[in-house]
N, C-alpha and C. Protein backbone atom coordinates (compact mmCIF):
# COMPACT_ATOMS: atom_id res chain seq x y z
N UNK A 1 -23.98 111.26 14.72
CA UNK A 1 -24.86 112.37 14.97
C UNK A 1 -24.22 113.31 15.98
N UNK A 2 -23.97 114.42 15.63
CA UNK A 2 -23.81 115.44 16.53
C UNK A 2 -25.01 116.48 17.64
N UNK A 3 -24.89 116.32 18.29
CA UNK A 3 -25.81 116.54 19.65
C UNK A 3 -27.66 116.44 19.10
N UNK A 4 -27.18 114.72 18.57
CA UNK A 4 -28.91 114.23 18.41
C UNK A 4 -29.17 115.38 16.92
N UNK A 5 -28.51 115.70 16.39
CA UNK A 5 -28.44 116.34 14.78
C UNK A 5 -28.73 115.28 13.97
N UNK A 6 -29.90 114.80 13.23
CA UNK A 6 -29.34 113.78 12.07
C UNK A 6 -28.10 114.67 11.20
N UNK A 7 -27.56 113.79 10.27
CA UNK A 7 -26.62 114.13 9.72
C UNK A 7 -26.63 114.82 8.37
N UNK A 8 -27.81 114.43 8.26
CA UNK A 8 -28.87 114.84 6.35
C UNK A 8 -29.80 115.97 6.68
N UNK A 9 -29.47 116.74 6.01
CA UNK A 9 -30.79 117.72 6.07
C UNK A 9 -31.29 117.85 4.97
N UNK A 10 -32.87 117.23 4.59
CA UNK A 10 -33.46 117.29 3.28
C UNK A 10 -34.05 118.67 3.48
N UNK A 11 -34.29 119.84 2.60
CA UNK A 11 -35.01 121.03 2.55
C UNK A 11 -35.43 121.34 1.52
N UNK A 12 -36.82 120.91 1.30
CA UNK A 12 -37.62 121.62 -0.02
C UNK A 12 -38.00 122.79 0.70
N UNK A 13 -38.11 123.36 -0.53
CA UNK A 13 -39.12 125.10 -0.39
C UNK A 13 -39.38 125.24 -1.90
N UNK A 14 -40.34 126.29 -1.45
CA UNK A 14 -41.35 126.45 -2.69
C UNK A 14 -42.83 126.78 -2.44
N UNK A 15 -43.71 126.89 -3.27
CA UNK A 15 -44.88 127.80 -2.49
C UNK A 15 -46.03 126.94 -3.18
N UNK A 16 -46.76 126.81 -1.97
CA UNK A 16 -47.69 124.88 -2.58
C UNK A 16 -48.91 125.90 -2.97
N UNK A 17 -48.80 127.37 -3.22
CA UNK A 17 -50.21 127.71 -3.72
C UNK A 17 -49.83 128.29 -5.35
N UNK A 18 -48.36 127.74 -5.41
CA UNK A 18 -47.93 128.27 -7.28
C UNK A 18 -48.27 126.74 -7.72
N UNK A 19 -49.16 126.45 -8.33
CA UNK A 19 -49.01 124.89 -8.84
C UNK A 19 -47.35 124.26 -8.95
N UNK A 20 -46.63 123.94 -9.86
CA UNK A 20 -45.52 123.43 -9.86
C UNK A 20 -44.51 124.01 -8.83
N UNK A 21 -44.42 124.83 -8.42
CA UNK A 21 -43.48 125.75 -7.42
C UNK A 21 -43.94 124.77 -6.50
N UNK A 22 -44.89 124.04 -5.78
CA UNK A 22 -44.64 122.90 -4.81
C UNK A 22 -43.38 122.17 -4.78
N UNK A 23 -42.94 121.74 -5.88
CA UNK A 23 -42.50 120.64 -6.38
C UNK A 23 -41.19 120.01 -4.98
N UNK A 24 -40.44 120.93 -4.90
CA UNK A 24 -39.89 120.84 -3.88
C UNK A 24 -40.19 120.91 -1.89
N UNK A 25 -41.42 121.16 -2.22
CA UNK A 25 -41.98 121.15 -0.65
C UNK A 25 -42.63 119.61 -0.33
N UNK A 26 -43.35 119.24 -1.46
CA UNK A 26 -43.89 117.63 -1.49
C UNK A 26 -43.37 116.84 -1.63
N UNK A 27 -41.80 117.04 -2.20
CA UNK A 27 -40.95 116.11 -2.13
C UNK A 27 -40.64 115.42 -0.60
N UNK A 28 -39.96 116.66 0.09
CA UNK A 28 -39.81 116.74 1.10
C UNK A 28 -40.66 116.21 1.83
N UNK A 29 -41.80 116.43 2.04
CA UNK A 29 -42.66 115.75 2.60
C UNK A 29 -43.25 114.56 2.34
N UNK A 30 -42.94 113.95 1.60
CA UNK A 30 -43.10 112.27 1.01
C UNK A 30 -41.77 111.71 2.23
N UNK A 31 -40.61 112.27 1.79
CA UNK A 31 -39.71 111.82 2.52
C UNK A 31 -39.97 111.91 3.98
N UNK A 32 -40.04 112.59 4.39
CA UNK A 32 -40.70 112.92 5.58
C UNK A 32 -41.59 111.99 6.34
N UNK A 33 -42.75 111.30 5.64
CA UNK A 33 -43.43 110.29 5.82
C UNK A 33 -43.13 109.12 6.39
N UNK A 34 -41.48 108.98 5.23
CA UNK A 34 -41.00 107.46 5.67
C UNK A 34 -40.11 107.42 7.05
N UNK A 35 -40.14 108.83 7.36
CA UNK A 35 -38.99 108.92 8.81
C UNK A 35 -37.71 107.90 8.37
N UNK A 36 -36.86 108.04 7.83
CA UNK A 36 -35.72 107.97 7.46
C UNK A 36 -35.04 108.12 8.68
N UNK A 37 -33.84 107.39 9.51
CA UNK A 37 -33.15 107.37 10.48
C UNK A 37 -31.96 108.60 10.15
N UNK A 38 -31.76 109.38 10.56
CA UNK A 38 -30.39 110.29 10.33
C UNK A 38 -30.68 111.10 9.25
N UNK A 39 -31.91 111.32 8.86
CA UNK A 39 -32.44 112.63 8.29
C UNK A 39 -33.21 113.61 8.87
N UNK A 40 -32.94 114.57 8.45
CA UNK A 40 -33.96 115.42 9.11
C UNK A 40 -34.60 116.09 8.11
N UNK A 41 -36.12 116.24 8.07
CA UNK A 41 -36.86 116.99 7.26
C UNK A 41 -37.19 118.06 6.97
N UNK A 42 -36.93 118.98 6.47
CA UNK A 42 -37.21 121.13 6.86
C UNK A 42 -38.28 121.26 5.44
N UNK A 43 -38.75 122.40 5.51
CA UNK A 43 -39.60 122.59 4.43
C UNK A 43 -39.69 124.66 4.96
N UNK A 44 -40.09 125.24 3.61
CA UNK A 44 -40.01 126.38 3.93
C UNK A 44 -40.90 126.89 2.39
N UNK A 45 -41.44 128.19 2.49
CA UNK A 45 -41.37 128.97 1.01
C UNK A 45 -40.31 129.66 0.52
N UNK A 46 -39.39 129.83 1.41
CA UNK A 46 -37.90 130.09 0.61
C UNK A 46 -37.03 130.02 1.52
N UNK A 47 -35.69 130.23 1.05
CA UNK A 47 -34.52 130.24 1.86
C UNK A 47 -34.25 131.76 2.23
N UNK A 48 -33.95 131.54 3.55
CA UNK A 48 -33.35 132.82 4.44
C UNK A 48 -32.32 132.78 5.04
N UNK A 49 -31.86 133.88 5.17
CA UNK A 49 -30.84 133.81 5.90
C UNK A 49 -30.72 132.90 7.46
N UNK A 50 -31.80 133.26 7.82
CA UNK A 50 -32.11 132.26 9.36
C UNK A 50 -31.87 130.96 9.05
N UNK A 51 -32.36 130.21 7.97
CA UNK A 51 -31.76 128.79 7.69
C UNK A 51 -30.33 128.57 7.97
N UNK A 52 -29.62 129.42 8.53
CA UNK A 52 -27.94 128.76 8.08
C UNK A 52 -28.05 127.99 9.82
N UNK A 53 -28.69 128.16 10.60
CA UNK A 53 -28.72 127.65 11.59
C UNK A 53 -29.00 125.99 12.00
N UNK A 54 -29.61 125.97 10.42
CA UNK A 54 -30.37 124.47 10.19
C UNK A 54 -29.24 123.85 9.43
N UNK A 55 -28.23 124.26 9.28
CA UNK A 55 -27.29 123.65 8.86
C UNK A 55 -25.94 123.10 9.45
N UNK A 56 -26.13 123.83 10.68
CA UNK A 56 -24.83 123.62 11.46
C UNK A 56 -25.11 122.18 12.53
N UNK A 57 -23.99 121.50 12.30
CA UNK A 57 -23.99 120.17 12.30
C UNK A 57 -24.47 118.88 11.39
N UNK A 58 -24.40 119.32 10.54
CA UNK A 58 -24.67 118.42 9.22
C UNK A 58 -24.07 117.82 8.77
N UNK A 59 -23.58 116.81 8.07
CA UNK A 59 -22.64 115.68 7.28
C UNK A 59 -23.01 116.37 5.50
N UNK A 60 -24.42 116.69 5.31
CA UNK A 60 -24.54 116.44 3.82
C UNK A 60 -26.03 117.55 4.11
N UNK A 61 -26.02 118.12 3.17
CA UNK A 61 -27.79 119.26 2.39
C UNK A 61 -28.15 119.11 1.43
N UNK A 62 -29.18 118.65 1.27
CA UNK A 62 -30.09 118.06 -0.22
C UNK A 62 -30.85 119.18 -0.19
N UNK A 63 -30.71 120.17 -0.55
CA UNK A 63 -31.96 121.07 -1.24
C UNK A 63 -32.70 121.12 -2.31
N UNK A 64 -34.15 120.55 -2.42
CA UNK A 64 -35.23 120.53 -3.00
C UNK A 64 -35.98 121.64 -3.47
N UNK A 65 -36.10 122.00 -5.12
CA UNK A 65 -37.02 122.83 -5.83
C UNK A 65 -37.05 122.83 -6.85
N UNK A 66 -38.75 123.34 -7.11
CA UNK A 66 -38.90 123.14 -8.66
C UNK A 66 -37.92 123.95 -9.09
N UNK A 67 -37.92 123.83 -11.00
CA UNK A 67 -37.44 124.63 -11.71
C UNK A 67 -37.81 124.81 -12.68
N UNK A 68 -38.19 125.60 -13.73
CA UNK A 68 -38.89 125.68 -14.81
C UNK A 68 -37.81 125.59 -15.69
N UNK A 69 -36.60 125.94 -15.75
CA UNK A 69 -35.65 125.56 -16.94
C UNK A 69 -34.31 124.48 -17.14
N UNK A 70 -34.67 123.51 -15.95
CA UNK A 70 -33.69 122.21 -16.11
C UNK A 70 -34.18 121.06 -17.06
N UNK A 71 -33.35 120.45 -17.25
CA UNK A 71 -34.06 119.31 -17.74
C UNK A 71 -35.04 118.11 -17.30
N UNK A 72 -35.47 117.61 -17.93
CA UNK A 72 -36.49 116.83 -17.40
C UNK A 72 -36.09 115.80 -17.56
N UNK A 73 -36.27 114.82 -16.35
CA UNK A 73 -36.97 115.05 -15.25
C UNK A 73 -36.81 115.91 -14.23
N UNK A 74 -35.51 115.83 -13.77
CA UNK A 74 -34.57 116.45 -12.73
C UNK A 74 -33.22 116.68 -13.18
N UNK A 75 -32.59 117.42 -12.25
CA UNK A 75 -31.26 117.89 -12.49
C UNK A 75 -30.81 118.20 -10.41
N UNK A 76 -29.40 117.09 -10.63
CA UNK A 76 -29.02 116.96 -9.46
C UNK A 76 -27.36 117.16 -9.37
N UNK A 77 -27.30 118.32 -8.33
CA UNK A 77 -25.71 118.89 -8.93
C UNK A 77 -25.14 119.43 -7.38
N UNK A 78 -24.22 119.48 -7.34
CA UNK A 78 -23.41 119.86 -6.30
C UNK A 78 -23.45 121.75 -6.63
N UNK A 79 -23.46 122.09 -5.21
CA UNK A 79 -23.50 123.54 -4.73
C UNK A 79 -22.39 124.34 -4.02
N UNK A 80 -21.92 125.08 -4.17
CA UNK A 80 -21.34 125.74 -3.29
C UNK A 80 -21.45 127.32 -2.76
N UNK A 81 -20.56 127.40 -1.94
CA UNK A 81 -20.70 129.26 -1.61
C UNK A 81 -20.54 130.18 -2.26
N UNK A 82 -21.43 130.91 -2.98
CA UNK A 82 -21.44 131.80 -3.78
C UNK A 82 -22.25 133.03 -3.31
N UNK A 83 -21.94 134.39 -3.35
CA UNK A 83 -22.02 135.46 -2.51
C UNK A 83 -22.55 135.99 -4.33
N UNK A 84 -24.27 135.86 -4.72
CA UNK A 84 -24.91 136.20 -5.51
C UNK A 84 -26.04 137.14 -5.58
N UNK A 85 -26.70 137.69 -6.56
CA UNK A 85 -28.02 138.86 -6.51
C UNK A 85 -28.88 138.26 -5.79
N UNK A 86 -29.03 136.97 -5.04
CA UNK A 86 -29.88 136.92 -4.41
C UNK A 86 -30.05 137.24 -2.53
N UNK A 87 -28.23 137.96 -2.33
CA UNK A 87 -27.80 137.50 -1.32
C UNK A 87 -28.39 139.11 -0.49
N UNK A 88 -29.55 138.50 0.40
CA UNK A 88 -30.16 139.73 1.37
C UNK A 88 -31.16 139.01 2.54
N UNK A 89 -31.71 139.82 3.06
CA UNK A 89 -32.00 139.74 4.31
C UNK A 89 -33.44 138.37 3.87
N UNK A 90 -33.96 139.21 3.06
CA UNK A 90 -35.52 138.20 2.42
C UNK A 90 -34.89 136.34 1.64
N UNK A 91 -35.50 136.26 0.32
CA UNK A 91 -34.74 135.07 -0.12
C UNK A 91 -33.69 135.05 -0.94
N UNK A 92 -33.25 133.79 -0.54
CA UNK A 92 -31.52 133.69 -0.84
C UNK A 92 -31.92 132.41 -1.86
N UNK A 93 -30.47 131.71 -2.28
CA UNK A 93 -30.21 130.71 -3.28
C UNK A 93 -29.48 129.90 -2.43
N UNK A 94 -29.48 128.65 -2.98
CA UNK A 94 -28.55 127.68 -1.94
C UNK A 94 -27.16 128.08 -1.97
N UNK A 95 -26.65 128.72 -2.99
CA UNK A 95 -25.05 129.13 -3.26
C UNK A 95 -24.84 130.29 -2.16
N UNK A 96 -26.03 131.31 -2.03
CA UNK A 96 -25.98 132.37 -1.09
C UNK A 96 -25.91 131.86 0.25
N UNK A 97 -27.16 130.73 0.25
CA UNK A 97 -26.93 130.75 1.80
C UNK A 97 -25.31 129.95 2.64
N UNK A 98 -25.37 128.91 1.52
CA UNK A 98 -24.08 128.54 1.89
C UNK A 98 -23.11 129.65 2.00
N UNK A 99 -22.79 131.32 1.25
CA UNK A 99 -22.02 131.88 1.41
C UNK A 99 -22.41 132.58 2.99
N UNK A 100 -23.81 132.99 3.07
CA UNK A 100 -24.10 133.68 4.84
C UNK A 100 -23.78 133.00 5.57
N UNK A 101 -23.65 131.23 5.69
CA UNK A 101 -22.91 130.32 6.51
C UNK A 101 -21.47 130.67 7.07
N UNK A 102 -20.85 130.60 5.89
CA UNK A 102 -18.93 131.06 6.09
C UNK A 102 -19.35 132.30 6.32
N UNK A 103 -19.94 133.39 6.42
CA UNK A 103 -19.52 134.74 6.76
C UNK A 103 -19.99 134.81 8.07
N UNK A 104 -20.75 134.11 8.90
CA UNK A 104 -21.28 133.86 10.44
C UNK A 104 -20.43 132.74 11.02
N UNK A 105 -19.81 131.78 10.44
CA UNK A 105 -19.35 130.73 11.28
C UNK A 105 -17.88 130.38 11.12
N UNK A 106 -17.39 131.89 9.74
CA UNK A 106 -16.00 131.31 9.83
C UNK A 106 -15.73 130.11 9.14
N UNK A 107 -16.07 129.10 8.54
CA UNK A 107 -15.95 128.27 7.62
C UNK A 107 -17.16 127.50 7.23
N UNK A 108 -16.48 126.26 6.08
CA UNK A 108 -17.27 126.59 4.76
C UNK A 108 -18.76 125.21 5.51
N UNK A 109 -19.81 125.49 5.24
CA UNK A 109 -20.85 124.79 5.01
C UNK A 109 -21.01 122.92 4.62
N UNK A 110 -21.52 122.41 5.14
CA UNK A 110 -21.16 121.16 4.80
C UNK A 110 -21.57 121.28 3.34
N UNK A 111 -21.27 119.50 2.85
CA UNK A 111 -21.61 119.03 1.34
C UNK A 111 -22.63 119.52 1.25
N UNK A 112 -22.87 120.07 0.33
CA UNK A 112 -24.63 120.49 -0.34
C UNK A 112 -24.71 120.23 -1.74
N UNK A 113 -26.04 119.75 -1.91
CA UNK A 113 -26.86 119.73 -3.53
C UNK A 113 -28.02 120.36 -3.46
N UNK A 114 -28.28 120.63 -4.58
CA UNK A 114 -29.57 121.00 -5.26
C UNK A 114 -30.43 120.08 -6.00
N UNK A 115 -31.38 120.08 -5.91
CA UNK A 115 -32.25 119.06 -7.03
C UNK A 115 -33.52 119.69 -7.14
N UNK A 116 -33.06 119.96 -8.61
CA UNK A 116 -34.06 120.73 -9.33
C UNK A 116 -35.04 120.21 -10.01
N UNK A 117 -36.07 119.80 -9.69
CA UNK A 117 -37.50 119.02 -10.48
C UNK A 117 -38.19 119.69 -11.23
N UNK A 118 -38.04 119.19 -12.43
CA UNK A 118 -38.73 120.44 -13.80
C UNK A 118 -40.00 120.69 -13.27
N UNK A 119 -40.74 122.02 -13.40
CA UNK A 119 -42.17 122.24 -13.27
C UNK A 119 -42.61 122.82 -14.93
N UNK A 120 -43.48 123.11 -14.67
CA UNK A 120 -43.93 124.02 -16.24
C UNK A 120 -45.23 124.96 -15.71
N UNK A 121 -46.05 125.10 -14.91
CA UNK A 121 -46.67 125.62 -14.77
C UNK A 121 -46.63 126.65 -12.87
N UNK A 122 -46.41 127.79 -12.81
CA UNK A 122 -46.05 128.29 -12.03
C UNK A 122 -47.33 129.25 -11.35
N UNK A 123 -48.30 129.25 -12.33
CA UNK A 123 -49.22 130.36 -11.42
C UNK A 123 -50.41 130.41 -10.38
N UNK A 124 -50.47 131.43 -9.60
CA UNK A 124 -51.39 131.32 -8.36
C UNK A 124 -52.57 130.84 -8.63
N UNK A 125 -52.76 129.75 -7.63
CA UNK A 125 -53.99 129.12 -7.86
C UNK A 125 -54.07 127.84 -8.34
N UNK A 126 -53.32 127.50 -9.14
CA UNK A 126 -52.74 126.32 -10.24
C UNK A 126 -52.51 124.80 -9.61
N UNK A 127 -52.95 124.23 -10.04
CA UNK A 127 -52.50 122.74 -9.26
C UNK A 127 -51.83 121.99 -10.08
N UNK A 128 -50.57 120.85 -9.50
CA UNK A 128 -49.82 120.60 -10.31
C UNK A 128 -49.80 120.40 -11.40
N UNK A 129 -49.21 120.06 -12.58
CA UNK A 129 -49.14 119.69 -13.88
C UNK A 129 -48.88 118.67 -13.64
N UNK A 130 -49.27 117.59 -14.41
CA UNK A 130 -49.57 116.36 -15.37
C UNK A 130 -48.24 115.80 -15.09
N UNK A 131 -47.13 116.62 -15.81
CA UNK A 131 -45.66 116.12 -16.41
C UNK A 131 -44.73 116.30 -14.80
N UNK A 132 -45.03 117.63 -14.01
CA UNK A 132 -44.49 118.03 -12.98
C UNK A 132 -44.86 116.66 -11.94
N UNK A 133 -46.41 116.23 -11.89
CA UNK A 133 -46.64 114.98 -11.17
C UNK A 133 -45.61 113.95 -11.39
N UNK A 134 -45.29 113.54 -12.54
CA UNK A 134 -44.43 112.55 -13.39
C UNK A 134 -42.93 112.78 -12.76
N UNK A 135 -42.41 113.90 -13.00
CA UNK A 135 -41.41 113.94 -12.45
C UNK A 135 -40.90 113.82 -10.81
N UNK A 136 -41.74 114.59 -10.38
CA UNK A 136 -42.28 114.49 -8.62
C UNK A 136 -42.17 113.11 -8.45
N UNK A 137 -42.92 111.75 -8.92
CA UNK A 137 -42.24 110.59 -8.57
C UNK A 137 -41.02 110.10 -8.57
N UNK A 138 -40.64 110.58 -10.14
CA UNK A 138 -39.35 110.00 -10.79
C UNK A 138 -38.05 110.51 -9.79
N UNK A 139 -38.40 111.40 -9.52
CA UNK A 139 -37.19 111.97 -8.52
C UNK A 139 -37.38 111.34 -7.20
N UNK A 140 -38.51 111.11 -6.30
CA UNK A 140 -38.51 110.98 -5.12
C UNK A 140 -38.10 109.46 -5.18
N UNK A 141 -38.32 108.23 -6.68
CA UNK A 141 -38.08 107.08 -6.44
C UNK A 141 -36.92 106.62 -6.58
N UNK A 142 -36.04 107.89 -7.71
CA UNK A 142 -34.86 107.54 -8.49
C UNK A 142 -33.56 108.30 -7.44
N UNK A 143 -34.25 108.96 -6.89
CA UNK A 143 -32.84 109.96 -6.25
C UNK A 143 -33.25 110.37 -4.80
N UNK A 144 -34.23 110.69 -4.35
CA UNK A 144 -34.67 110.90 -2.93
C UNK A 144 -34.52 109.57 -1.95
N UNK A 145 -35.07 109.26 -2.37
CA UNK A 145 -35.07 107.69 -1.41
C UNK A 145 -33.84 106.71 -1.47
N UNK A 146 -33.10 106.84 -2.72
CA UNK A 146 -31.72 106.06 -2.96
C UNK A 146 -30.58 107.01 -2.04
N UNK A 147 -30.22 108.29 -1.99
CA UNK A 147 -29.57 109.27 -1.65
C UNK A 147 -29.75 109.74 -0.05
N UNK A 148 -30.96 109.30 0.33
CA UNK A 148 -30.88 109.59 1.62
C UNK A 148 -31.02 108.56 2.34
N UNK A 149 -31.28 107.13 1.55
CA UNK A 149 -30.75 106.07 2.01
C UNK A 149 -29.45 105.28 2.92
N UNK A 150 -28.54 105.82 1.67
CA UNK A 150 -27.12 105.83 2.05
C UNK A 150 -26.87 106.59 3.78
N UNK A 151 -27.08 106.62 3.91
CA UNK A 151 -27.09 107.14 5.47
C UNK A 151 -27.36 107.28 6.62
């Protein structure tokens, strides 16, 4: 651990009043629950540029969110710095923020992933879906808890 940093930073975001668009904030917060030694828990409705701060001193970044067009259940993939249409002051992509990282700190961002938990239903007001519930386990039992284990 670097100055009392866990070494993991889990970060869902997503917006718990789009039904499935949770998907990635409740993850996070399941994990969260179990207080995991050398993780640290973040949660947000999107990524900003201010997040790159939550990254410095890290070993590894698991970023958590739904997605309406991966496969189901989940889809879990390595990320990198990519300087994309999402890249501005409001919300960014994990590829962006990792690129605002290297352009403030001079080099590259620790290991990062994405894990994308299928949703299907996205609109205001909406409470999860059925299948999005289904997956929301399958991920937090099959890949959240094994992955941030290791550490």
């Amino acid at each position: 651990m670097v100055d009392n940093i866990p070494p993991v930073l889990l970060f869902g975001y997503g917006n718990l009043g789009r039904g499935d668009d949770a998907l990635g904030v409740l993850a996070v917060e399941v994990i969260a629950a179990i207080q995991l030694p050398n993780v640290e828990c973040l949660t947000d409705m999107q990524l900003q540029v201010e997040h790159i701060i939550d990254l410095v001193g890290r070993e590894r970044i698991l970023f958590v969110d739904a997605d309406v067009s991966c496969t189901a259940p989940y889809v879990l993939e390595t990320v990198t710095a990519q300087r994309d249409n999402s890249y501005s002051s409001h919300t960014l992509t994990p590829a962006a923020l990792l690129y605002a990282f290297r352009q403030v700190y001079g080099k590259d961002a620790p290991l990062a992933q994405v894990l994308r938990i299928r949703g299907y239903s996205f609109e205001l007001g909406e409470d999860l879906s059925t299948l999005a519930v289904q997956h929301l386990d399958t991920a937090i039992r099959r890949e959240l808890t094994t992955t941030t284990n290791a550490y």
